[in-house]
N, C-alpha and C. Protein backbone atom coordinates (compact mmCIF):
# COMPACT_ATOMS: atom_id res chain seq x y z
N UNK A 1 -35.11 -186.17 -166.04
CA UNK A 1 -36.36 -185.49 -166.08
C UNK A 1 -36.14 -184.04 -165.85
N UNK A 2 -37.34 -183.73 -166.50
CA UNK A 2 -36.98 -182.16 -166.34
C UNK A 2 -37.46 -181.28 -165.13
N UNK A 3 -37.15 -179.90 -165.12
CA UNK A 3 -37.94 -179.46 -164.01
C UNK A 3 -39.23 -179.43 -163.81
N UNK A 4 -39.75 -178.85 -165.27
CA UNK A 4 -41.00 -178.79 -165.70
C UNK A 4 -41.98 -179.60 -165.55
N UNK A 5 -41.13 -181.26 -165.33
CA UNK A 5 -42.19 -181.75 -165.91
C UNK A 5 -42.37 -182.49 -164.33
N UNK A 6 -41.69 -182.53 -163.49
CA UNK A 6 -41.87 -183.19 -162.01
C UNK A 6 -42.47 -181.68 -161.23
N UNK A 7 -42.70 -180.62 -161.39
CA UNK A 7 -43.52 -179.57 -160.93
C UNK A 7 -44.85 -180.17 -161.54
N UNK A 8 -45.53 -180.44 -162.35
CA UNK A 8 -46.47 -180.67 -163.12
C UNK A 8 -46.86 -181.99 -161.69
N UNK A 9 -46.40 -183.21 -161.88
CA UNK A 9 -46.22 -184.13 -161.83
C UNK A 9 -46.75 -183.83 -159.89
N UNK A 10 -46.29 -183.07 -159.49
CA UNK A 10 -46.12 -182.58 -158.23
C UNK A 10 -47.53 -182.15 -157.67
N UNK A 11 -48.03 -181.25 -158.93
CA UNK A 11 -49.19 -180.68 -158.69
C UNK A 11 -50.01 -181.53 -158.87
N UNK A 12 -50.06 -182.58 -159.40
CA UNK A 12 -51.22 -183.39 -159.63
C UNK A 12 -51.16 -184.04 -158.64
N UNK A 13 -50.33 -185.08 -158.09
CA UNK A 13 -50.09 -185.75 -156.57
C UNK A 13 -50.58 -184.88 -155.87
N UNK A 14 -50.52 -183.67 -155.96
CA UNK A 14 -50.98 -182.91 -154.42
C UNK A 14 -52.68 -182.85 -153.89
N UNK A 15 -52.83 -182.84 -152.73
CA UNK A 15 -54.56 -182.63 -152.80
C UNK A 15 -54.65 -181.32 -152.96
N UNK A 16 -56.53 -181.81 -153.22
CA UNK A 16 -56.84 -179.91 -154.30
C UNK A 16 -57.13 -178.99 -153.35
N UNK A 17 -56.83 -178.12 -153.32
CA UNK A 17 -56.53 -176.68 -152.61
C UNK A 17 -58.63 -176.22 -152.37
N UNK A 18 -58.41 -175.80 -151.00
CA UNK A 18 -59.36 -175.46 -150.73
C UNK A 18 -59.56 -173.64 -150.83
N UNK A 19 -60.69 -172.85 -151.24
CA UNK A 19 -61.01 -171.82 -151.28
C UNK A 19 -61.74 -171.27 -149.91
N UNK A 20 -61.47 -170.59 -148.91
CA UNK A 20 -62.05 -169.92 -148.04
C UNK A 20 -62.19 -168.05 -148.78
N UNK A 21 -63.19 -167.76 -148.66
CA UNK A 21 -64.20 -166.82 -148.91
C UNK A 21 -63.68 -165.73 -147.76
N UNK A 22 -63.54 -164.39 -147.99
CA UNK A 22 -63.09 -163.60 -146.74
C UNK A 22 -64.27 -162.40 -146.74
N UNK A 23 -65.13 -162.73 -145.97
CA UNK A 23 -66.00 -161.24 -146.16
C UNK A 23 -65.45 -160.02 -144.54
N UNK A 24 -65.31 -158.65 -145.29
CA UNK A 24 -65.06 -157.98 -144.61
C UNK A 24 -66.27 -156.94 -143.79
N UNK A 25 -66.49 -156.56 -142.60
CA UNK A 25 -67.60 -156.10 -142.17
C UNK A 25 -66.63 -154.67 -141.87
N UNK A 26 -68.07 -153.68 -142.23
CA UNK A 26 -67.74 -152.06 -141.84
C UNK A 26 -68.84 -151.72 -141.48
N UNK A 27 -68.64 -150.77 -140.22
CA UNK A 27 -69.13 -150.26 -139.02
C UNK A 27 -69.40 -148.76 -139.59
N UNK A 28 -70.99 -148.17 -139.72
CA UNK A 28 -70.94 -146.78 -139.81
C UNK A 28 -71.79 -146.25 -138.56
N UNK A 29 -71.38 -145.73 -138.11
CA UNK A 29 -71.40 -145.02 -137.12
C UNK A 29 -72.37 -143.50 -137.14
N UNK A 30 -73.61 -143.67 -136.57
CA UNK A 30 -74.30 -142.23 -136.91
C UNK A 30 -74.84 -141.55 -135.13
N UNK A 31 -74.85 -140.26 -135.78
CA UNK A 31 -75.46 -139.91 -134.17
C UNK A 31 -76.51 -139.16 -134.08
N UNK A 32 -77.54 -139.40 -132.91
CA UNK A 32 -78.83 -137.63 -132.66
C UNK A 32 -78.88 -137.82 -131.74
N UNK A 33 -79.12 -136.53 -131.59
CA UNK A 33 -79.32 -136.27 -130.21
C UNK A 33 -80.62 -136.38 -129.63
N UNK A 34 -80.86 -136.94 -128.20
CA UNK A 34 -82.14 -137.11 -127.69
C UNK A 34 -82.33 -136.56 -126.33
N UNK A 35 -83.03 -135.88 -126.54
CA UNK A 35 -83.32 -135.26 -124.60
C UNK A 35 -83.59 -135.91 -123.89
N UNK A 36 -82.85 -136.08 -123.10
CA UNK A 36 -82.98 -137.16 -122.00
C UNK A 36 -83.44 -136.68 -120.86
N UNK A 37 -82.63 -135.64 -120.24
CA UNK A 37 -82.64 -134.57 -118.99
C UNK A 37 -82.80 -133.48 -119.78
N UNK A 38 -82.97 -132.22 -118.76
CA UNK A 38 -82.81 -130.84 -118.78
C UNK A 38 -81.99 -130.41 -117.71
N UNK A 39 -81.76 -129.13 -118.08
CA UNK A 39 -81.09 -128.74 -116.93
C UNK A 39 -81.53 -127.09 -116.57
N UNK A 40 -82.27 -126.57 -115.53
CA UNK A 40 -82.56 -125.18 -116.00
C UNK A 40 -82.01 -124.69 -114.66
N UNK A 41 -81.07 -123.13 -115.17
CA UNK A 41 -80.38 -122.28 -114.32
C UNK A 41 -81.32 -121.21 -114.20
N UNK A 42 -80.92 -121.10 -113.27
CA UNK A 42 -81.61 -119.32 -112.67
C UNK A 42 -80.80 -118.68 -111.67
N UNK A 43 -80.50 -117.32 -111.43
CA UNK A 43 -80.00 -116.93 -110.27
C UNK A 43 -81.00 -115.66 -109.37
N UNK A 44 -80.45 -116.24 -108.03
CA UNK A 44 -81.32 -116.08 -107.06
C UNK A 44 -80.62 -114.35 -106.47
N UNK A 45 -80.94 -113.24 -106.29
CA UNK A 45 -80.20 -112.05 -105.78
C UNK A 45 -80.83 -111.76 -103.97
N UNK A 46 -79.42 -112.14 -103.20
CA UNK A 46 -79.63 -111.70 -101.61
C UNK A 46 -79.16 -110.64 -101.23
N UNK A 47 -79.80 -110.11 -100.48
CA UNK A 47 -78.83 -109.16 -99.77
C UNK A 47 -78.68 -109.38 -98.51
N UNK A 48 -77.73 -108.86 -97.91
CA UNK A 48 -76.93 -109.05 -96.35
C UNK A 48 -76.50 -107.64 -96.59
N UNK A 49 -76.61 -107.33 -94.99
CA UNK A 49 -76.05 -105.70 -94.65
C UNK A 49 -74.90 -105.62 -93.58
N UNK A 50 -73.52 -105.05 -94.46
CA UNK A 50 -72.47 -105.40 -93.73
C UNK A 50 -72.52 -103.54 -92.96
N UNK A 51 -71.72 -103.48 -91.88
CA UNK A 51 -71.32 -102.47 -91.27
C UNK A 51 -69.77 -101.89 -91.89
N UNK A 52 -69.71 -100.47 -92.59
CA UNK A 52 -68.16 -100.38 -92.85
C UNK A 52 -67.89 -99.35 -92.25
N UNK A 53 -66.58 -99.11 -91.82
CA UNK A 53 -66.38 -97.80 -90.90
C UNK A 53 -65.09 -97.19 -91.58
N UNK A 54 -65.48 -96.20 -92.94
CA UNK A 54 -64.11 -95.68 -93.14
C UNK A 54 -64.11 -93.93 -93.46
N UNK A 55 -63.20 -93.53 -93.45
CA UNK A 55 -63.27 -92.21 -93.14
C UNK A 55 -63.51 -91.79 -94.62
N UNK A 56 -64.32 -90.57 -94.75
CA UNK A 56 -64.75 -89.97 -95.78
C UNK A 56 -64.46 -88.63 -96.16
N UNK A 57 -63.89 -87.77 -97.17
CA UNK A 57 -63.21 -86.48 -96.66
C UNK A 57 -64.34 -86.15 -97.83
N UNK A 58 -64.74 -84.59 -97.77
CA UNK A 58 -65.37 -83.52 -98.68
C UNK A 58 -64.55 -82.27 -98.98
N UNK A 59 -64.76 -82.08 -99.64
CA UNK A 59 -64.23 -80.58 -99.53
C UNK A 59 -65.45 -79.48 -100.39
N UNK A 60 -65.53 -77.99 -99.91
CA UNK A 60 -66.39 -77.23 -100.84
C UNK A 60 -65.28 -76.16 -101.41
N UNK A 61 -65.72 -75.86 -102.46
CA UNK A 61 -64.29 -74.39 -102.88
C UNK A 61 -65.38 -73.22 -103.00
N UNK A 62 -65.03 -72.23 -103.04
CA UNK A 62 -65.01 -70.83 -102.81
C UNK A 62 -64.48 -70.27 -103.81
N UNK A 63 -65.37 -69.81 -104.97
CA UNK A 63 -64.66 -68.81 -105.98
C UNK A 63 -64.94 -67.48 -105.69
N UNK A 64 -63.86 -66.42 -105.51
CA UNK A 64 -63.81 -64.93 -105.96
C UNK A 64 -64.02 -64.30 -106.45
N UNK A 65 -63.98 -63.61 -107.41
CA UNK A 65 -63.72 -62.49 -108.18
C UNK A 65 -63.05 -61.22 -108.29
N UNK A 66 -61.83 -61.02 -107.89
CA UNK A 66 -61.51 -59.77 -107.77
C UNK A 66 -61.14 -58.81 -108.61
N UNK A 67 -61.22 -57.80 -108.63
CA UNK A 67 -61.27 -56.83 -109.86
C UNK A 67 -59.82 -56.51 -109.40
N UNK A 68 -58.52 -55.94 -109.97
CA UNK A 68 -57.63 -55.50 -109.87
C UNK A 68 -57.51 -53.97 -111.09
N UNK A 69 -57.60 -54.16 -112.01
CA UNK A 69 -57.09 -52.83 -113.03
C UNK A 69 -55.57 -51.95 -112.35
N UNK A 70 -54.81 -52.40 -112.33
CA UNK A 70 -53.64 -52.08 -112.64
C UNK A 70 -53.07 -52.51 -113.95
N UNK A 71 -51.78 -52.06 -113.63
CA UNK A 71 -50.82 -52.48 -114.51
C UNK A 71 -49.61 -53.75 -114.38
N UNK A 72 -49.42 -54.15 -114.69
CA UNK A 72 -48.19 -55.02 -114.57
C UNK A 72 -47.14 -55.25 -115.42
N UNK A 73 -45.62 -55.53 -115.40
CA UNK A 73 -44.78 -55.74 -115.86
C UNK A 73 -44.26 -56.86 -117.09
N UNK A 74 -44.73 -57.73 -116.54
CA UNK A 74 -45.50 -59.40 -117.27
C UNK A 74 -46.14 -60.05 -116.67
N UNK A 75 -46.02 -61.55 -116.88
CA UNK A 75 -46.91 -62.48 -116.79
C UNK A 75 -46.92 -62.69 -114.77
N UNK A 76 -47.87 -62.78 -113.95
CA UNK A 76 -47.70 -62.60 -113.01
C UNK A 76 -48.39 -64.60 -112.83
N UNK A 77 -47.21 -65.05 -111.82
CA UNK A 77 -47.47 -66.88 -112.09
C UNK A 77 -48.61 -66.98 -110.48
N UNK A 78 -48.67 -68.26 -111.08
CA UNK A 78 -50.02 -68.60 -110.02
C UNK A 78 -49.41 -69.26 -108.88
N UNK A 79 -49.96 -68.25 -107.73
CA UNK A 79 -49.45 -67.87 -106.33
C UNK A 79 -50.43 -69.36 -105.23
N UNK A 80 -49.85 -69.40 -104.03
CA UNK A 80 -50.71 -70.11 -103.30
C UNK A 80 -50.97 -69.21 -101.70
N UNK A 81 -51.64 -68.91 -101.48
CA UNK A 81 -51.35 -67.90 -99.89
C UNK A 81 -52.75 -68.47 -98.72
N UNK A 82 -51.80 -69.71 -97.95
CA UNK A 82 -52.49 -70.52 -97.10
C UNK A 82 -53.28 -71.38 -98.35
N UNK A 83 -54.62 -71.28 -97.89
CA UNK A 83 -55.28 -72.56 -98.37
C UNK A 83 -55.83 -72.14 -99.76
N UNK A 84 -55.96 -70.42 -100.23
CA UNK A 84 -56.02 -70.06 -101.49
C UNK A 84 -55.08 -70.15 -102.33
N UNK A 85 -55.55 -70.42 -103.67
CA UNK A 85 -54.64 -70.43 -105.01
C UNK A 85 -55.17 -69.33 -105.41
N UNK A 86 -54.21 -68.67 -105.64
CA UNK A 86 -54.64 -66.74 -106.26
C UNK A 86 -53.89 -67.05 -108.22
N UNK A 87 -55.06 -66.94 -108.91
CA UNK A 87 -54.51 -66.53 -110.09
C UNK A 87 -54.93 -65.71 -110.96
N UNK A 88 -54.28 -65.09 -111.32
CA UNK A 88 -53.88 -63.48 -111.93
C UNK A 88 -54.49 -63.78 -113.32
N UNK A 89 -55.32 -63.08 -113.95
CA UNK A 89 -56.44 -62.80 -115.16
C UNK A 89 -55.34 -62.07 -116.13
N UNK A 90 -54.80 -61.66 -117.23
CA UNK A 90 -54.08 -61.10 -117.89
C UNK A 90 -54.86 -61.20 -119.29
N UNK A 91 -54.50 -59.41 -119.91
CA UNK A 91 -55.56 -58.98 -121.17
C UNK A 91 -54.24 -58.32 -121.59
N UNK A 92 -53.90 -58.55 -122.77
CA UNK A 92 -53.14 -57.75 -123.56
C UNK A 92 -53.79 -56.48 -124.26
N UNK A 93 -53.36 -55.17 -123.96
CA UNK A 93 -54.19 -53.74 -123.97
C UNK A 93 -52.96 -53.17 -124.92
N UNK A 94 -53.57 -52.64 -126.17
CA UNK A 94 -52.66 -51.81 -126.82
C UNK A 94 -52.20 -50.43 -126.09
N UNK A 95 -51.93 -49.51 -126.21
CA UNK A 95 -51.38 -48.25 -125.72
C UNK A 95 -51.24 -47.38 -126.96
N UNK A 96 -52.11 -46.43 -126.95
CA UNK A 96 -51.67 -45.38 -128.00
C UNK A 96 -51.21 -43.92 -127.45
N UNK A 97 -50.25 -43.42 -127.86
CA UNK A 97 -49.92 -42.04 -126.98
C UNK A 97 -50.54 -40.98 -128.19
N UNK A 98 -51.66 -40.30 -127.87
CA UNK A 98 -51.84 -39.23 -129.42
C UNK A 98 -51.48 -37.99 -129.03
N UNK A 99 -50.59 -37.43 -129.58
CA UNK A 99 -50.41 -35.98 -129.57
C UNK A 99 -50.27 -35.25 -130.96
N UNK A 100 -50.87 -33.84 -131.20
CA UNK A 100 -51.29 -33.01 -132.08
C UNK A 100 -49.70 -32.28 -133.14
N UNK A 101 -49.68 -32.67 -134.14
CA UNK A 101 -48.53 -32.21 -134.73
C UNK A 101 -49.14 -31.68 -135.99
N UNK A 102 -49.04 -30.01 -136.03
CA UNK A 102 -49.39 -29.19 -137.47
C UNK A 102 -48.44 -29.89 -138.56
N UNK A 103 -49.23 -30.04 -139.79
CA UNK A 103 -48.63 -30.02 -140.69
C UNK A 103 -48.63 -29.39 -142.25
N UNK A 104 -49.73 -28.50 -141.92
CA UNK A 104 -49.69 -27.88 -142.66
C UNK A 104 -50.95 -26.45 -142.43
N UNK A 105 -50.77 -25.37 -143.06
CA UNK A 105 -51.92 -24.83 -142.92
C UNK A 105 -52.50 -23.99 -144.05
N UNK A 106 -53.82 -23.99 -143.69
CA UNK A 106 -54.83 -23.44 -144.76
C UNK A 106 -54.80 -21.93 -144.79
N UNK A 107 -54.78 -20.55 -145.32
CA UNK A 107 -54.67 -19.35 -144.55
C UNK A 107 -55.99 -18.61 -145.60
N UNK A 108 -56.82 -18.40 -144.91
CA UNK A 108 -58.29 -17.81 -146.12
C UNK A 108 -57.79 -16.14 -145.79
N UNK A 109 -57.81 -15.46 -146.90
CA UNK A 109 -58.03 -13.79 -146.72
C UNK A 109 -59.08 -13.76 -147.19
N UNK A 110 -60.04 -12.86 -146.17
CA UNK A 110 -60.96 -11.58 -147.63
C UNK A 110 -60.89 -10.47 -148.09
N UNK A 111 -61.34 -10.77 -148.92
CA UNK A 111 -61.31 -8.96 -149.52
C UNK A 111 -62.19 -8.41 -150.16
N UNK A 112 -62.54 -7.19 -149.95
CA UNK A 112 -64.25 -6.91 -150.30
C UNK A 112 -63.29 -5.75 -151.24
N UNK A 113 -64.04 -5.94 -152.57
CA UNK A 113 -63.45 -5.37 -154.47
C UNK A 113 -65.15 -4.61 -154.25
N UNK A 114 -65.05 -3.27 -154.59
CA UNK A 114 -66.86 -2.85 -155.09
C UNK A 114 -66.21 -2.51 -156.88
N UNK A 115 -67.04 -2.88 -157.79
CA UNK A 115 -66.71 -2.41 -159.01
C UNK A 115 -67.78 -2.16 -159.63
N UNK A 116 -68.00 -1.87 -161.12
CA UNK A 116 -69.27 -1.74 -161.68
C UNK A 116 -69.27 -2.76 -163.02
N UNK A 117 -70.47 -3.86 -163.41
CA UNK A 117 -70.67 -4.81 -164.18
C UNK A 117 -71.48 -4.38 -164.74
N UNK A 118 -71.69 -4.05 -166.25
CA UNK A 118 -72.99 -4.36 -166.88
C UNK A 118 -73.07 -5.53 -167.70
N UNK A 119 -74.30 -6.03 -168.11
CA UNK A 119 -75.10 -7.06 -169.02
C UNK A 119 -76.34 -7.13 -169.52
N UNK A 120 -76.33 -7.49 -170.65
CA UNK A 120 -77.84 -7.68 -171.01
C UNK A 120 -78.42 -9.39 -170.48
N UNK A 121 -79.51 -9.11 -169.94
CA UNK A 121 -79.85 -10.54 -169.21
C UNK A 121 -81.08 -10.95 -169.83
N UNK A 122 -81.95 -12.15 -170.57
CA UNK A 122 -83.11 -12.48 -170.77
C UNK A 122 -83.93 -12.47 -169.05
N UNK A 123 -85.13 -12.15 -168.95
CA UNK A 123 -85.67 -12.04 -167.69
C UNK A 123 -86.71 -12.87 -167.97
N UNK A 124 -87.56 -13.73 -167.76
CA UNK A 124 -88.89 -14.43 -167.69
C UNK A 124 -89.68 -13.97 -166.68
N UNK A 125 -91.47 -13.96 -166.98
CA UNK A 125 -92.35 -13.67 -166.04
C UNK A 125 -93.97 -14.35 -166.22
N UNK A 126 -94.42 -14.73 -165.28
CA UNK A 126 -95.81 -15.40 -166.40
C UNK A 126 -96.67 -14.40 -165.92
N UNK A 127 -97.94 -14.60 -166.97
CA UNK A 127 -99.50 -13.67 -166.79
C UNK A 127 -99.69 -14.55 -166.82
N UNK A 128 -101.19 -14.45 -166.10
CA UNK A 128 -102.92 -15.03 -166.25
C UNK A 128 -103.25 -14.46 -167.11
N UNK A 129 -104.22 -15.46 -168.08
CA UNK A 129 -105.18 -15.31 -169.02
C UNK A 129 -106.29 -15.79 -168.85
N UNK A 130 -107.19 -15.24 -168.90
CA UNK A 130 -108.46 -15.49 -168.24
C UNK A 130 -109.62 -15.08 -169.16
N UNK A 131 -110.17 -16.36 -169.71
CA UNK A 131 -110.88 -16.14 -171.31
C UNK A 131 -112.45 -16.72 -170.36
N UNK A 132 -113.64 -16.40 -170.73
CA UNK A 132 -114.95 -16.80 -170.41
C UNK A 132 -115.75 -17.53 -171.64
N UNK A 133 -115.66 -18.35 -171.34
CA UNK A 133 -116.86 -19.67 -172.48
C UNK A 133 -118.39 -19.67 -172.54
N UNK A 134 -118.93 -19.52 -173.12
CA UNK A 134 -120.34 -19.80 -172.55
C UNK A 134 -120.99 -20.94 -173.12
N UNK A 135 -122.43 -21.30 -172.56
CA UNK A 135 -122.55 -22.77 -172.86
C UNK A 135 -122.58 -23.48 -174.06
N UNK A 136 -122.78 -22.74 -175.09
CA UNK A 136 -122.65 -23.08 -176.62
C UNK A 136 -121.38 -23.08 -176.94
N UNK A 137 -120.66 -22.83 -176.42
CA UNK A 137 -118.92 -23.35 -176.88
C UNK A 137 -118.30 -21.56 -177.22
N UNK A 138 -118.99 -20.78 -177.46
CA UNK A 138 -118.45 -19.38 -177.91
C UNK A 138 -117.30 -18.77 -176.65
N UNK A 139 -116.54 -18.75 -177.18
CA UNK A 139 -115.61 -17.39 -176.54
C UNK A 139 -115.30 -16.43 -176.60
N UNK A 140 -115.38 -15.74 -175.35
CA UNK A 140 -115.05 -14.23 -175.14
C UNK A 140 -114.11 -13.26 -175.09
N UNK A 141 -113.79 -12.60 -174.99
CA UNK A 141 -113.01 -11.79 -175.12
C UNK A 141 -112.02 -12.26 -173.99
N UNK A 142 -111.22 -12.14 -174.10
CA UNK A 142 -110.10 -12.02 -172.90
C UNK A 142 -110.19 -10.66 -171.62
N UNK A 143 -110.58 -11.15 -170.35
CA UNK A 143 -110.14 -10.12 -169.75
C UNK A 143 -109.70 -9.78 -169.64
């Protein structure tokens, strides 16, 4: 016999196979939120008065002005004498030295010439003319 045919042979002898069904269950999962409680903050401000004992220093300053007008050599640096700081104001001042040097000169002569000029010259002079109208328009003689 063959293989074939005692597999066959096999399956039929056998009892019939039962089917179980598999159902799978899934879980979805949702969420809200619900007020249940509250919770309310506030802050409260105290005061308490402590005693402190610590030393406190001030100081006031004292400005100057002093006029100096000299001269100086250069830059004069900033001095300390006791509890003052002395510092020195500096203006850069040109210097001009002017002194008078001829360089040339102008020299006028006069001289008084008498001679004799003649010319013939046109001369101009005006007159008045002085004519009288009378009321009919006629004119008169010239004075």
């Amino acid at each position: 016999m063959s293989k074939q045919s005692r597999s066959v042979r096999e399956a039929a002898s056998a009892p019939a196979a039962q089917v179980i069904p598999i159902v799978e269950e899934q879980v979805v999962v949702l969420k809200r939120k619900t007020l249940t409680e509250g919770v309310l903050v506030r802050t409260v401000v105290r005061e308490d008065e402590a005693l402190i004992d610590e030393p406190v220093a001030s100081e006031t300053v004292q400005v100057e002005r002093v006029p100096l007008d000299r001269w100086v050599d250069g830059p004069v640096p900033v001095r300390q004498e006791g509890d003052t700081t002395i510092v020195t104001l500096l203006e850069e001042v040109v210097v001009v030295e002017k002194r008078l040097r001829a360089t040339d000169e102008i020299r006028i002569t006069r001289r008084r010439e008498v001679g004799q000029h003649s010319e013939t010259v046109r001369l101009r002079h005006e007159e008045a003319v002085i004519e009288r109208v009378s009321a009919g328009g006629d004119s008169h003689e010239p004075d």
